[in-house]
PDB file of N, CA and C in Angstrom:
ATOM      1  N   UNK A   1      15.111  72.736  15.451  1.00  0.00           N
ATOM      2  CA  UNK A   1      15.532  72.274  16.759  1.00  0.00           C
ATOM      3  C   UNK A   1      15.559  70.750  16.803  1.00  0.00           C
ATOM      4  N   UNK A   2      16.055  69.979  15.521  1.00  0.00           N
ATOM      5  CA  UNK A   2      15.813  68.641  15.542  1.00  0.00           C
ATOM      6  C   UNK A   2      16.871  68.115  16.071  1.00  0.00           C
ATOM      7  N   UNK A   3      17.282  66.970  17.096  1.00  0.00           N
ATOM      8  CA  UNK A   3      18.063  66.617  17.555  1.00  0.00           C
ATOM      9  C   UNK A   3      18.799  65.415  16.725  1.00  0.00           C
ATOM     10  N   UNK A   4      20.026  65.648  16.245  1.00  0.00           N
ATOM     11  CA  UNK A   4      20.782  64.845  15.848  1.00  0.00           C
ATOM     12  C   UNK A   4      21.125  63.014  16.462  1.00  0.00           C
ATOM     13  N   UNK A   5      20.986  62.203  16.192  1.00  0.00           N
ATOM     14  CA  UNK A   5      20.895  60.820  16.872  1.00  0.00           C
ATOM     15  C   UNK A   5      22.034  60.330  16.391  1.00  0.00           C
ATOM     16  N   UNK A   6      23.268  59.651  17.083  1.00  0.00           N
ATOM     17  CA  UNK A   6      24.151  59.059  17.364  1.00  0.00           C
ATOM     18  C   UNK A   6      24.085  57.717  16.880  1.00  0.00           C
ATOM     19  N   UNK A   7      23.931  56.477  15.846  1.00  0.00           N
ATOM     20  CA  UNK A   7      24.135  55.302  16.040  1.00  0.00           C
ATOM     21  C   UNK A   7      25.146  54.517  16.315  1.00  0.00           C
ATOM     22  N   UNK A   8      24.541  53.916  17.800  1.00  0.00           N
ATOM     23  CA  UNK A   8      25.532  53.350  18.216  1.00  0.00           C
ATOM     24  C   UNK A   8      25.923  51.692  18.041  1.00  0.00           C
ATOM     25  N   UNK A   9      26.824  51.416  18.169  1.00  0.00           N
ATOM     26  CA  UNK A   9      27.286  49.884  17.760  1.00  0.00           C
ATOM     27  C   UNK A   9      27.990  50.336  16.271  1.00  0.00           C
ATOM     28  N   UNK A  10      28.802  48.988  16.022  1.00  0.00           N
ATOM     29  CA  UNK A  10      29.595  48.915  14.576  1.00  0.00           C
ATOM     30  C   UNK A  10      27.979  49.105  13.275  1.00  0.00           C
ATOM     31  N   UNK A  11      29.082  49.194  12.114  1.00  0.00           N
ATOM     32  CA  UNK A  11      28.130  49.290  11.424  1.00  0.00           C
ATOM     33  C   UNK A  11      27.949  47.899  10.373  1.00  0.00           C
ATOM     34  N   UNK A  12      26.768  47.342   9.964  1.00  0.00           N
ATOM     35  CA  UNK A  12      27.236  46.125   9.661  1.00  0.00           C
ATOM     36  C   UNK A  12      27.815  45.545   8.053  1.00  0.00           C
ATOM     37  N   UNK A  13      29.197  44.738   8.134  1.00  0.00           N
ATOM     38  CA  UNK A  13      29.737  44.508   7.312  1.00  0.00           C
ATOM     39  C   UNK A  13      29.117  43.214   6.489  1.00  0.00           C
ATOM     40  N   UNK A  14      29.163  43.027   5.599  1.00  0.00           N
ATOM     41  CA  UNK A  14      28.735  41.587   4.915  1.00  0.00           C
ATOM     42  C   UNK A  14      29.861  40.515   5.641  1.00  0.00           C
ATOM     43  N   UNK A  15      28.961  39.058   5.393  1.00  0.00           N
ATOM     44  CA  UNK A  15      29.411  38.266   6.446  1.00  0.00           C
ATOM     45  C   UNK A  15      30.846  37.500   5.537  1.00  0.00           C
ATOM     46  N   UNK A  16      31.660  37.270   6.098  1.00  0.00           N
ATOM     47  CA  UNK A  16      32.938  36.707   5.008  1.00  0.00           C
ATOM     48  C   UNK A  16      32.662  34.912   4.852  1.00  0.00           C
ATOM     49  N   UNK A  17      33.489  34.564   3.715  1.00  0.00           N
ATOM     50  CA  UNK A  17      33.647  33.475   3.036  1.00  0.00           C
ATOM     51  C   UNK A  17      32.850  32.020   4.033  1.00  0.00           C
ATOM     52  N   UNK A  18      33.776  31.910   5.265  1.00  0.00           N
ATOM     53  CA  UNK A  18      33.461  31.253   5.960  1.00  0.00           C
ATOM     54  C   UNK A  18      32.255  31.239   6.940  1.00  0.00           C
ATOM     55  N   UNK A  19      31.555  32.522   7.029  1.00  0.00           N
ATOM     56  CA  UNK A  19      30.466  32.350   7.488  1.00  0.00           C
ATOM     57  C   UNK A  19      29.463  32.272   6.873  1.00  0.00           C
ATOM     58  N   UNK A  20      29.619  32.269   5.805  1.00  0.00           N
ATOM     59  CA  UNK A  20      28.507  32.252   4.799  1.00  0.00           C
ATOM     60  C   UNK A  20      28.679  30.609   4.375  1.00  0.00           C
ATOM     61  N   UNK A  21      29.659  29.781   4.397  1.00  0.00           N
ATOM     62  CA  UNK A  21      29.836  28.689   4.116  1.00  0.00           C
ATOM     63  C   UNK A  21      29.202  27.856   5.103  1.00  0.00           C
ATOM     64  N   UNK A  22      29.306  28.571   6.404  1.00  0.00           N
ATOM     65  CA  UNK A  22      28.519  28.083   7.792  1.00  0.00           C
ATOM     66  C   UNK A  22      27.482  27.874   7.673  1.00  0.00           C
ATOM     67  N   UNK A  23      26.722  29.350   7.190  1.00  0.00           N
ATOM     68  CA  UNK A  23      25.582  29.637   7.043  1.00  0.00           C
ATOM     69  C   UNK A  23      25.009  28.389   6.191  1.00  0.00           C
ATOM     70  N   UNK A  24      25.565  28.329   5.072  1.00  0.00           N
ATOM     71  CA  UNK A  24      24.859  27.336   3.792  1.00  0.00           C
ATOM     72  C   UNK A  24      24.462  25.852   4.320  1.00  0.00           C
ATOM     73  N   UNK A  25      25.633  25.454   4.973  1.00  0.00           N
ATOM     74  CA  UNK A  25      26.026  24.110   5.651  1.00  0.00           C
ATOM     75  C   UNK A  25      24.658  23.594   6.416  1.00  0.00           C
ATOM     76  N   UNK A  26      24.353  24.819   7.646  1.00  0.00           N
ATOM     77  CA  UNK A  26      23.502  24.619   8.582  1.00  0.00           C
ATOM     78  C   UNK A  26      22.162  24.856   7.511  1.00  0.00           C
ATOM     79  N   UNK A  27      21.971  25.578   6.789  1.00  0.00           N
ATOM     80  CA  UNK A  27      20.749  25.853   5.895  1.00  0.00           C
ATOM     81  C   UNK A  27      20.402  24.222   5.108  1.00  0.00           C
ATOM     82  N   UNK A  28      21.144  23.931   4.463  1.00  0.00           N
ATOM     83  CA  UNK A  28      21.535  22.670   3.989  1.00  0.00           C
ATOM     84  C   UNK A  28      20.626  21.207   4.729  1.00  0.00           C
ATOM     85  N   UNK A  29      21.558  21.469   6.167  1.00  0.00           N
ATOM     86  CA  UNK A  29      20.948  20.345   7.106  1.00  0.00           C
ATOM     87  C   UNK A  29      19.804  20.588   7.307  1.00  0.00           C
ATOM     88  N   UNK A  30      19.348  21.982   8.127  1.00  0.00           N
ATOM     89  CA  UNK A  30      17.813  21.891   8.472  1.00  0.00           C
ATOM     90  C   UNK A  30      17.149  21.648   7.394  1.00  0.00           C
ATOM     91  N   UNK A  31      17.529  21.622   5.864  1.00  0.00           N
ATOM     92  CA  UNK A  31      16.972  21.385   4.501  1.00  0.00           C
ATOM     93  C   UNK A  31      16.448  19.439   4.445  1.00  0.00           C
ATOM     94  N   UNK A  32      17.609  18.922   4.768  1.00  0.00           N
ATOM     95  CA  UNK A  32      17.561  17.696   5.256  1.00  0.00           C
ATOM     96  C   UNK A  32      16.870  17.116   5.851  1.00  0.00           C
ATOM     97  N   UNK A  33      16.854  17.837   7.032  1.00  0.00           N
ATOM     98  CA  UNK A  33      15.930  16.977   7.822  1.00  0.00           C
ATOM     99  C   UNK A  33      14.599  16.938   8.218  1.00  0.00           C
ATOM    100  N   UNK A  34      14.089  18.611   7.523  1.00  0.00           N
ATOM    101  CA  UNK A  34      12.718  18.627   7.335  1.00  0.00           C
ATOM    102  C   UNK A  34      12.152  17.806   6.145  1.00  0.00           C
ATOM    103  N   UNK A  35      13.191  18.031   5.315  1.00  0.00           N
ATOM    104  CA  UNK A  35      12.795  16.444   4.103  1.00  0.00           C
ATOM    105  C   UNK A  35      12.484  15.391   4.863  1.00  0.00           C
ATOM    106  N   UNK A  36      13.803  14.723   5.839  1.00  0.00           N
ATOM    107  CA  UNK A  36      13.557  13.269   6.113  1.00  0.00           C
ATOM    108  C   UNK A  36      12.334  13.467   7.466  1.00  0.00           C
ATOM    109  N   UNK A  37      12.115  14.246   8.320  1.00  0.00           N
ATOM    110  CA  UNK A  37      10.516  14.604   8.581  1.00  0.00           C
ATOM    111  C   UNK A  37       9.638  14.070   8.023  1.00  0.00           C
ATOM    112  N   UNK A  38       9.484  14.600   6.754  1.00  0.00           N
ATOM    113  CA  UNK A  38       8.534  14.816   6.202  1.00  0.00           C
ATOM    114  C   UNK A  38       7.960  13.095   5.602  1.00  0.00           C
ATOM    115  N   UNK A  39       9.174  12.737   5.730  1.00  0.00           N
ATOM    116  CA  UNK A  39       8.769  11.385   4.253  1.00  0.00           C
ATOM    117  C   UNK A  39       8.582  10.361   6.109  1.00  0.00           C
ATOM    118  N   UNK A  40       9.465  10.153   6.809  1.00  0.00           N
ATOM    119  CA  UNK A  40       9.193   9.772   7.463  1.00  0.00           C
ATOM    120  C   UNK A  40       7.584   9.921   8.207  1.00  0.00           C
ATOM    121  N   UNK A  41       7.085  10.888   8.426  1.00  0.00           N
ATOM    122  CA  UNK A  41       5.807  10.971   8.731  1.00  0.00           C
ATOM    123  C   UNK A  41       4.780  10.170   7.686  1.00  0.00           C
ATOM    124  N   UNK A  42       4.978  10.485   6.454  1.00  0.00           N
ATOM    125  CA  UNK A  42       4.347   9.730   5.166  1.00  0.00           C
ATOM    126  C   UNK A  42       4.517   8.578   5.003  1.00  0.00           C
ATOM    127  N   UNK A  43       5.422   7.947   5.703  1.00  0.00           N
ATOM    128  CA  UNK A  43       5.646   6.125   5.957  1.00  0.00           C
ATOM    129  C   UNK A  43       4.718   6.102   6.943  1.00  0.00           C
ATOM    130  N   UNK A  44       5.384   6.324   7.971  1.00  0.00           N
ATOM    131  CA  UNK A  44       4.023   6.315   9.278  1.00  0.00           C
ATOM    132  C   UNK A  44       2.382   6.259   8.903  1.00  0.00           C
ATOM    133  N   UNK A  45       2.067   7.220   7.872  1.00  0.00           N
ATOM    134  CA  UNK A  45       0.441   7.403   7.284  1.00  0.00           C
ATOM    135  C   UNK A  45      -0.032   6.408   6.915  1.00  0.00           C
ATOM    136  N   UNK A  46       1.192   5.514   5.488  1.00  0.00           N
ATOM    137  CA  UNK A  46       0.736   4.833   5.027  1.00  0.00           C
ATOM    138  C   UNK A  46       0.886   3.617   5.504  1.00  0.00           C
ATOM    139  N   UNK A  47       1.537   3.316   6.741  1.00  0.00           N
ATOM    140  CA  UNK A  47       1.458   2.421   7.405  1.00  0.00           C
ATOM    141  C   UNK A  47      -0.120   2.284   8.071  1.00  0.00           C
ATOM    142  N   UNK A  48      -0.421   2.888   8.697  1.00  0.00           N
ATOM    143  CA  UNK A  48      -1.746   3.362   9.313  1.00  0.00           C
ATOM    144  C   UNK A  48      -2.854   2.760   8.546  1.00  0.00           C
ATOM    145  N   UNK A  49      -2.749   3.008   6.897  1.00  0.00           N
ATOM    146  CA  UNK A  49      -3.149   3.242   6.408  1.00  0.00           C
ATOM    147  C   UNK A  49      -3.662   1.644   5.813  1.00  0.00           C
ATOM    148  N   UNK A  50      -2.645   1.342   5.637  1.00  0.00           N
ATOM    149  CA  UNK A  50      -2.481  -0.453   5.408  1.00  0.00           C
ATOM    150  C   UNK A  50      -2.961  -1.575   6.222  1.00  0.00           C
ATOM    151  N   UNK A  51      -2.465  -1.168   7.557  1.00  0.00           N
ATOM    152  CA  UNK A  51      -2.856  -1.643   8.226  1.00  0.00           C
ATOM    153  C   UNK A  51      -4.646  -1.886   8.182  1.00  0.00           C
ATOM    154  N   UNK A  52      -5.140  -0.661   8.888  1.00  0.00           N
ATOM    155  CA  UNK A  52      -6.611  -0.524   8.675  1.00  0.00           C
ATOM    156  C   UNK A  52      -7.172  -1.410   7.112  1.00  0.00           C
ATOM    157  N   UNK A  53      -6.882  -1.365   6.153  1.00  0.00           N
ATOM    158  CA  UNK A  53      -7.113  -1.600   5.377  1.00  0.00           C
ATOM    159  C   UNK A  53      -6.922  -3.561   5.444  1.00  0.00           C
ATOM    160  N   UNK A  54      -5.751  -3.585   6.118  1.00  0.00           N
ATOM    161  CA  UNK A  54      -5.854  -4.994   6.032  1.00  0.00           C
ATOM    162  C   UNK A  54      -6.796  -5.658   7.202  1.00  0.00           C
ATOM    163  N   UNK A  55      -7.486  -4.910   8.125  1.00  0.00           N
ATOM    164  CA  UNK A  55      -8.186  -5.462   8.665  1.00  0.00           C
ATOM    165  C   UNK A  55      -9.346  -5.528   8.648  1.00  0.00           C
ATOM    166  N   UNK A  56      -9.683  -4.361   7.928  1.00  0.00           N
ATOM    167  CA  UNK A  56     -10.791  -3.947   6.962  1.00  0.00           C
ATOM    168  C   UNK A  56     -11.070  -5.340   5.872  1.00  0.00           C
ATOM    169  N   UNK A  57      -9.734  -5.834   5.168  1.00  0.00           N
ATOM    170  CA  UNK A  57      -9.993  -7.011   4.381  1.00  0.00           C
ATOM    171  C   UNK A  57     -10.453  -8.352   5.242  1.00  0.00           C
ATOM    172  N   UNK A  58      -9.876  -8.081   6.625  1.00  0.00           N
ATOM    173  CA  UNK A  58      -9.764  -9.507   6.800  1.00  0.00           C
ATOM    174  C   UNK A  58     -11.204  -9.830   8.076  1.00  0.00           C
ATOM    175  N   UNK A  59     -11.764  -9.146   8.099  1.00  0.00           N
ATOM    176  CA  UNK A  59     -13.356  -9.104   8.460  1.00  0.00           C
ATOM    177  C   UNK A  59     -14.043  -9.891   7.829  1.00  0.00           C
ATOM    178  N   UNK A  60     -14.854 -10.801   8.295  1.00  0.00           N
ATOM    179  CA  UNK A  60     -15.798 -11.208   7.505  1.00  0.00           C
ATOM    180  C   UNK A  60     -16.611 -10.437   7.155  1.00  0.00           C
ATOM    181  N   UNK A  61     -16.942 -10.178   5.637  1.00  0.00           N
ATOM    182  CA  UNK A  61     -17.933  -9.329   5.012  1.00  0.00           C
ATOM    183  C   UNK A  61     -19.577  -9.911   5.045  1.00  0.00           C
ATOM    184  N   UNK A  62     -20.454  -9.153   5.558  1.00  0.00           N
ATOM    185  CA  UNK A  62     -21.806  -9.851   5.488  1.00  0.00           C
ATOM    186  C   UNK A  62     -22.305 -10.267   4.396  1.00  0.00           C
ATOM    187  N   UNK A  63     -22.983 -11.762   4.116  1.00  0.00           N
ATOM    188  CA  UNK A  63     -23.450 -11.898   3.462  1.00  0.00           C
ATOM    189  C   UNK A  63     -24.577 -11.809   2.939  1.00  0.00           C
ATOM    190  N   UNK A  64     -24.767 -12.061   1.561  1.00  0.00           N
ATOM    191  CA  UNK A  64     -26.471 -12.016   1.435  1.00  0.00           C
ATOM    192  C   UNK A  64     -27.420 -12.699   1.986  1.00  0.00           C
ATOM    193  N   UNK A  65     -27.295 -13.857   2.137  1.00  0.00           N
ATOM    194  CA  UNK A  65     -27.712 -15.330   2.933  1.00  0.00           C
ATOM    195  C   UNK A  65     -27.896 -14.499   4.842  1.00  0.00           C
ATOM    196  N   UNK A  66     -26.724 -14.301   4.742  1.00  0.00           N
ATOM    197  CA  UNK A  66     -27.471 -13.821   6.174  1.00  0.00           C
ATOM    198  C   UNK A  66     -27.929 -12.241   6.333  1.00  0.00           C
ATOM    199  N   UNK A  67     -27.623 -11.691   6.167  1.00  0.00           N
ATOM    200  CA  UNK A  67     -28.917 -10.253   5.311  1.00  0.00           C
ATOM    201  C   UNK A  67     -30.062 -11.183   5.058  1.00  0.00           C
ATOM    202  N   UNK A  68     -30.521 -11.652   4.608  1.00  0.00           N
ATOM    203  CA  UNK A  68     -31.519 -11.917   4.004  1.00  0.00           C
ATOM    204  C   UNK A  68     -32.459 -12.642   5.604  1.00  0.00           C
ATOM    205  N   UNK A  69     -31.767 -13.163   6.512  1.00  0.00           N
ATOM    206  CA  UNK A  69     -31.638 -13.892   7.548  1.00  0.00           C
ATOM    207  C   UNK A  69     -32.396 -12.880   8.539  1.00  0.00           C
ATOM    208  N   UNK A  70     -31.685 -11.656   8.787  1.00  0.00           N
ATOM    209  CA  UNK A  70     -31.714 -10.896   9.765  1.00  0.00           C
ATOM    210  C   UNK A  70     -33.159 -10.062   8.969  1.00  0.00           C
ATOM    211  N   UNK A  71     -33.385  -9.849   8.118  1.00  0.00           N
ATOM    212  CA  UNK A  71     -35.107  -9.494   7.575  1.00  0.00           C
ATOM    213  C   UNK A  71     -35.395 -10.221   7.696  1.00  0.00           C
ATOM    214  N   UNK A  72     -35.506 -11.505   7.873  1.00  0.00           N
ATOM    215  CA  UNK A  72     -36.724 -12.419   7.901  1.00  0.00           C
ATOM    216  C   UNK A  72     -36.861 -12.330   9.376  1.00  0.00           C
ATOM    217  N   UNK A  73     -36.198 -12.361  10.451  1.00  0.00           N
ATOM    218  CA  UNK A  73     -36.021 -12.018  11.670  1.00  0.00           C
ATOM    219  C   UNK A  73     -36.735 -11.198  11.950  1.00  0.00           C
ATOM    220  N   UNK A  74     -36.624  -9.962  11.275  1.00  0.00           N
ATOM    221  CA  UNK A  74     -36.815  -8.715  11.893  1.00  0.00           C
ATOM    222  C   UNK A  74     -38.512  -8.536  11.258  1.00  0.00           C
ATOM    223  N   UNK A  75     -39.038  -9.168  10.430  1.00  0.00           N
ATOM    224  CA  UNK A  75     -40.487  -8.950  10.226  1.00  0.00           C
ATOM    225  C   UNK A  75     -41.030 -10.399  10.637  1.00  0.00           C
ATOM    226  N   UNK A  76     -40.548 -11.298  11.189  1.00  0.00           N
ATOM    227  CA  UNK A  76     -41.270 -12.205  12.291  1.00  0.00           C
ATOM    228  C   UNK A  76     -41.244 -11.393  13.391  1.00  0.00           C
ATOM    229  N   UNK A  77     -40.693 -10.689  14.263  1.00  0.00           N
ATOM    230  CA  UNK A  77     -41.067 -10.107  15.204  1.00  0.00           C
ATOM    231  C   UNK A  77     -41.939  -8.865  15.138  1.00  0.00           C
ATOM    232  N   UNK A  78     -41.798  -8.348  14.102  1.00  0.00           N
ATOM    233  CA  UNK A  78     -42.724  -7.135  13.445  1.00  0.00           C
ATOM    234  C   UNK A  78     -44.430  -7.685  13.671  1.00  0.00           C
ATOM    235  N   UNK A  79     -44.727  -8.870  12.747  1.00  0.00           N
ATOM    236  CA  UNK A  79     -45.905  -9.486  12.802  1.00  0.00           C
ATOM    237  C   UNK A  79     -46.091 -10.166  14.213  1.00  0.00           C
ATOM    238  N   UNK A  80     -45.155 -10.731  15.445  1.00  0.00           N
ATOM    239  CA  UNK A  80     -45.536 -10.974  16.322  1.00  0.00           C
ATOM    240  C   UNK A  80     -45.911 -10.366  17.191  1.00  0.00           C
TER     241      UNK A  80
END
């Protein structure tokens, strides 16, 4: 008593020359531009990246002389 089912709509043909050329085209671009995404974001990083770094360089770094400064400081008030 199994009931037979009807499918309805066309049935589907492979896509011809030109849509498949469509297809490639648009595949292609979004190929593109998730590349240029991508590298573009990776400029951005290493910009970031440089930056920090150059300000990181351009800090005065502590010296020993004054290290040495800030203990002597800090155990004069210890003993006071």
């Amino acid at each position: 008593m199994s009931k037979s089912k009807k499918k309805s709509g066309k049935a589907k043909t492979a896509p011809s020359k030109a849509e498949q050329k469509k297809t490639e085209k648009k595949a292609n671009i979004i190929g593109i531009v998730m590349v240029a995404v991508i590298v573009v974001l990776f400029a951005v990083f290493i910009a970031i990246v440089a930056i920090h770094g150059q300000k990181t360089a351009d800090s005065p770094a502590p010296t020993t002389e004054y290290n040495g400064q800030a203990v002597l400081n800090a155990l004069e008030n210890f003993e006071a």
